[in-house]
PDB file of N, CA and C in Angstrom:
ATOM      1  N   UNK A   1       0.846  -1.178   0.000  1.00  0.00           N
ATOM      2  CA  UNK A   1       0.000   0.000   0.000  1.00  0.00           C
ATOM      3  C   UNK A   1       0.888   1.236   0.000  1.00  0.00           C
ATOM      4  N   UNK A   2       1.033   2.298  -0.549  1.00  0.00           N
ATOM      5  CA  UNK A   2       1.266   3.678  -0.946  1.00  0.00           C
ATOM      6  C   UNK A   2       0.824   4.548   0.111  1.00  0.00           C
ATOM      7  N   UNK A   3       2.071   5.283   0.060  1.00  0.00           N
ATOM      8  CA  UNK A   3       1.726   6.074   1.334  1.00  0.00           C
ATOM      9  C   UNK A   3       0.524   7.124   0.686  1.00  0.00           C
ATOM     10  N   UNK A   4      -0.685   7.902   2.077  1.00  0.00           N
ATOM     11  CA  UNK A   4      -1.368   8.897   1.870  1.00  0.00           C
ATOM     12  C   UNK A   4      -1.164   9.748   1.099  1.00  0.00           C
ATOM     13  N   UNK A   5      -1.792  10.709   0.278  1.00  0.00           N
ATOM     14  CA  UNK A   5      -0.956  12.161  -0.133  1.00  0.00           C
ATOM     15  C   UNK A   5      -1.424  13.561   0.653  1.00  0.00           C
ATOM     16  N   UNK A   6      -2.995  12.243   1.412  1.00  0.00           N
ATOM     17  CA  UNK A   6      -3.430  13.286   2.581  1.00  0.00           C
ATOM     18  C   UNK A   6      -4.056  12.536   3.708  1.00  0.00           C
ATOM     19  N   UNK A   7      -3.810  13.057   4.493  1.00  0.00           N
ATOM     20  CA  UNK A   7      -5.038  12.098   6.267  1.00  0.00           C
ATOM     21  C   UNK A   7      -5.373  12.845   7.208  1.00  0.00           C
ATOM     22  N   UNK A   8      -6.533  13.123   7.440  1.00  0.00           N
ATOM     23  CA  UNK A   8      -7.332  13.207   8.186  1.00  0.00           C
ATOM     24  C   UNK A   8      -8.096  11.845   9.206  1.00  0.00           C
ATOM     25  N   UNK A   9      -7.522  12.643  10.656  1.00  0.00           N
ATOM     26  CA  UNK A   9      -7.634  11.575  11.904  1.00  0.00           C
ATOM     27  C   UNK A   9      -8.565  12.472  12.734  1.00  0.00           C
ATOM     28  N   UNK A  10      -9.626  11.699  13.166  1.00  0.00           N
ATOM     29  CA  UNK A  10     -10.860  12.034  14.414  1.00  0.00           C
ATOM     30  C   UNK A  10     -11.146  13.968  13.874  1.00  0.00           C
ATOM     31  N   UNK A  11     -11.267  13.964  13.353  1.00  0.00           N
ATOM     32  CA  UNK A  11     -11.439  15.531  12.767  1.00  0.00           C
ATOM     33  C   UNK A  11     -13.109  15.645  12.994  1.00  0.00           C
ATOM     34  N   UNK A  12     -13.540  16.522  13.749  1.00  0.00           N
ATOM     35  CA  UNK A  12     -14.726  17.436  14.244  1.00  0.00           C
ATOM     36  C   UNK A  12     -14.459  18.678  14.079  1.00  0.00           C
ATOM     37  N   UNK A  13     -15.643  19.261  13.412  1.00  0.00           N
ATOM     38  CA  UNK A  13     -16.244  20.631  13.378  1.00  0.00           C
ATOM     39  C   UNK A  13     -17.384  20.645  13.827  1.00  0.00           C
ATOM     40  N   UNK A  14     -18.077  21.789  14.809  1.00  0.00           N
ATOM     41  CA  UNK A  14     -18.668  22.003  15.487  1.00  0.00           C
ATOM     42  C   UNK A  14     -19.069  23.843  15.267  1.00  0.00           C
ATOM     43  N   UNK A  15     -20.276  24.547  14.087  1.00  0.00           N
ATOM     44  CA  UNK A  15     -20.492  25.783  14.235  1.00  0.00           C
ATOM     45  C   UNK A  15     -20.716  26.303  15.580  1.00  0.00           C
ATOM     46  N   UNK A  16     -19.535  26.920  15.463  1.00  0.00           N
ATOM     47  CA  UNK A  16     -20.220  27.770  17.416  1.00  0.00           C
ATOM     48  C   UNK A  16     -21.515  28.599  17.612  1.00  0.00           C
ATOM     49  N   UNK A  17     -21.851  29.506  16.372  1.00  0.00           N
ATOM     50  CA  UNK A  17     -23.242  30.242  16.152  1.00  0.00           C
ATOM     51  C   UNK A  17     -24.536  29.245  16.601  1.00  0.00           C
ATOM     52  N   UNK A  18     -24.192  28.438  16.771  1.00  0.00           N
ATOM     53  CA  UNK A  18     -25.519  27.686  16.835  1.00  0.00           C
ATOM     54  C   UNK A  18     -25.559  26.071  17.172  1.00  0.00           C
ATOM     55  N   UNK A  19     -24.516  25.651  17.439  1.00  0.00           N
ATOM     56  CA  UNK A  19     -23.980  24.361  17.662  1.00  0.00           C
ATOM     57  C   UNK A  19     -23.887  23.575  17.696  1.00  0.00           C
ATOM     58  N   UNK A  20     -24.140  23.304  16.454  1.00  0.00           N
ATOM     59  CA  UNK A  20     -24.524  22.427  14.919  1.00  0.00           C
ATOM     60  C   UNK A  20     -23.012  21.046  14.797  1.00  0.00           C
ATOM     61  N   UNK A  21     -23.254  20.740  15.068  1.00  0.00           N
ATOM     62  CA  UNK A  21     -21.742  19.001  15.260  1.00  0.00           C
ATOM     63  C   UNK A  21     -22.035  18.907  13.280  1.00  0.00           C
ATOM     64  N   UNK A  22     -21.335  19.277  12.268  1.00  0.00           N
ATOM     65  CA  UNK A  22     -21.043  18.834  11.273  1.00  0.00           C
ATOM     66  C   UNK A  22     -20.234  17.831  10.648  1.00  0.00           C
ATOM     67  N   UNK A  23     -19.306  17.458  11.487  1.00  0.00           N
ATOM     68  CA  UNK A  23     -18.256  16.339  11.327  1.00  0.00           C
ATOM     69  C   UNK A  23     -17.853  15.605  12.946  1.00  0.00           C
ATOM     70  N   UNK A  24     -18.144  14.632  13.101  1.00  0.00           N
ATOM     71  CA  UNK A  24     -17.584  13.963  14.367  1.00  0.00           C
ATOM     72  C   UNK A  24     -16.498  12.836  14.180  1.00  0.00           C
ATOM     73  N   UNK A  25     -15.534  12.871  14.501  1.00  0.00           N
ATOM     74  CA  UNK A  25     -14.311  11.732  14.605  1.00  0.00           C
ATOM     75  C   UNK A  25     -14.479  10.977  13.570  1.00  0.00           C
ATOM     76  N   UNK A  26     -14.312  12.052  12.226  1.00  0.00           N
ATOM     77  CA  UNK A  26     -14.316  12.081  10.635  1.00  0.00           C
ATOM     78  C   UNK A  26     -12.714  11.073  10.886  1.00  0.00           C
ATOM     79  N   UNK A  27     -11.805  10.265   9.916  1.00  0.00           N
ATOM     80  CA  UNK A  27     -10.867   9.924   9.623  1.00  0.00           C
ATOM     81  C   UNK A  27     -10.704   9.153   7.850  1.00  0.00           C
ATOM     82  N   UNK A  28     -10.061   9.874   7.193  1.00  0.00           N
ATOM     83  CA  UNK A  28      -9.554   8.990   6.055  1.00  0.00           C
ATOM     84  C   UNK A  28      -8.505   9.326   5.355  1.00  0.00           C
ATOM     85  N   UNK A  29      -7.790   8.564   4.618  1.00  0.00           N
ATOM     86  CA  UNK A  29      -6.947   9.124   3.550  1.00  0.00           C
ATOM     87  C   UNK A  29      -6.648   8.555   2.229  1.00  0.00           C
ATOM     88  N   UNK A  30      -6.157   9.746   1.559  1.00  0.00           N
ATOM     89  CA  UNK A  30      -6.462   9.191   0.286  1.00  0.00           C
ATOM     90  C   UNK A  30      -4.516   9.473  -0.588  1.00  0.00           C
ATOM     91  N   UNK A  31      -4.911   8.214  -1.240  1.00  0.00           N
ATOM     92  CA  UNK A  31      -3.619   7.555  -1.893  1.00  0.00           C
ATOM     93  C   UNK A  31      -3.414   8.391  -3.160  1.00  0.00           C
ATOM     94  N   UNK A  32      -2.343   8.819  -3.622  1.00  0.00           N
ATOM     95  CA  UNK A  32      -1.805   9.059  -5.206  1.00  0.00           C
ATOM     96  C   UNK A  32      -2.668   8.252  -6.150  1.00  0.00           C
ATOM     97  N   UNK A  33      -3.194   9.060  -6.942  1.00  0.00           N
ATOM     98  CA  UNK A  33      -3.983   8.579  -8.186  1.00  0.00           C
ATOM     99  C   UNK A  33      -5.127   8.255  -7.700  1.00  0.00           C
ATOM    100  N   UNK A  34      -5.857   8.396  -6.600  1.00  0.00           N
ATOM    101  CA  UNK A  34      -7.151   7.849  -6.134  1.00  0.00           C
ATOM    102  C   UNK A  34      -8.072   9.244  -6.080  1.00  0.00           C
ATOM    103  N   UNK A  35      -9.287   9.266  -6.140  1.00  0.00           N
ATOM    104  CA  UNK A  35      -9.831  10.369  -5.813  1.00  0.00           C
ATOM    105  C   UNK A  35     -11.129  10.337  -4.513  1.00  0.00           C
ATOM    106  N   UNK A  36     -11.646  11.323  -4.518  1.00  0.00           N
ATOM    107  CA  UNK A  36     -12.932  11.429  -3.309  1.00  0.00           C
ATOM    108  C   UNK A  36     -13.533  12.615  -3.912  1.00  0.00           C
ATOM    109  N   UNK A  37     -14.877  12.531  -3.578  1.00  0.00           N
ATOM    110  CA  UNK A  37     -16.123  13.592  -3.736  1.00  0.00           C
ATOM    111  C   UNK A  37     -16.992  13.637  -2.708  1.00  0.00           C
ATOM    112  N   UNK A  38     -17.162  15.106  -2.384  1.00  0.00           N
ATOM    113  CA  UNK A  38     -18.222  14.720  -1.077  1.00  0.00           C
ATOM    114  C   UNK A  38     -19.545  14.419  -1.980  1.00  0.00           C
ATOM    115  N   UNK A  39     -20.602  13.856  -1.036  1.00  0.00           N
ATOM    116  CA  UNK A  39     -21.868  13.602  -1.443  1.00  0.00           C
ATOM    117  C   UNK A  39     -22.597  14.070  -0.054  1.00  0.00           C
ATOM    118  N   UNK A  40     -23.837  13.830  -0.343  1.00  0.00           N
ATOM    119  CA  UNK A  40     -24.883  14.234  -0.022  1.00  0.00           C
ATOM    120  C   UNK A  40     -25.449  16.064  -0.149  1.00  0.00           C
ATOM    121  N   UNK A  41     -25.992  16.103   1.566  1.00  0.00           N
ATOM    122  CA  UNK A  41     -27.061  17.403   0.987  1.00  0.00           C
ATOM    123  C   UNK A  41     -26.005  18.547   1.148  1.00  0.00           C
ATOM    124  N   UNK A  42     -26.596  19.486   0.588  1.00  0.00           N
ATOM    125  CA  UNK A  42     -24.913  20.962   0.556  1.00  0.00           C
ATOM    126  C   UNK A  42     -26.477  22.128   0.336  1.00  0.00           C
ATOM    127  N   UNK A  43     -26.029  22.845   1.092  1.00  0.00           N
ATOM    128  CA  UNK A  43     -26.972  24.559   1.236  1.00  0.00           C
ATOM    129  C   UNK A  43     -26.667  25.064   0.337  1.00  0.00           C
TER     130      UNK A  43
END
């Protein structure tokens, strides 16, 4: 396996305005030549 070209570990965001948990103990990474797309709903 090939190292990451990026990683993200336990990563939370949390809007303080209103305090909204958008990401909770998010983790992945992604390899050279591989890709990612977010999905779902977007404002």
């Amino acid at each position: 396996m090939s190292q990451p070209i990026i990683a993200f570990e336990q990563v939370s965001k949390v809007f303080e305005d209103n305090g909204t948990v958008v990401l909770k103990d998010v983790s992945f990474e992604l390899e050279e030549g591989k890709f990612l797309y977010p999905a779902g709903r977007f404002w």
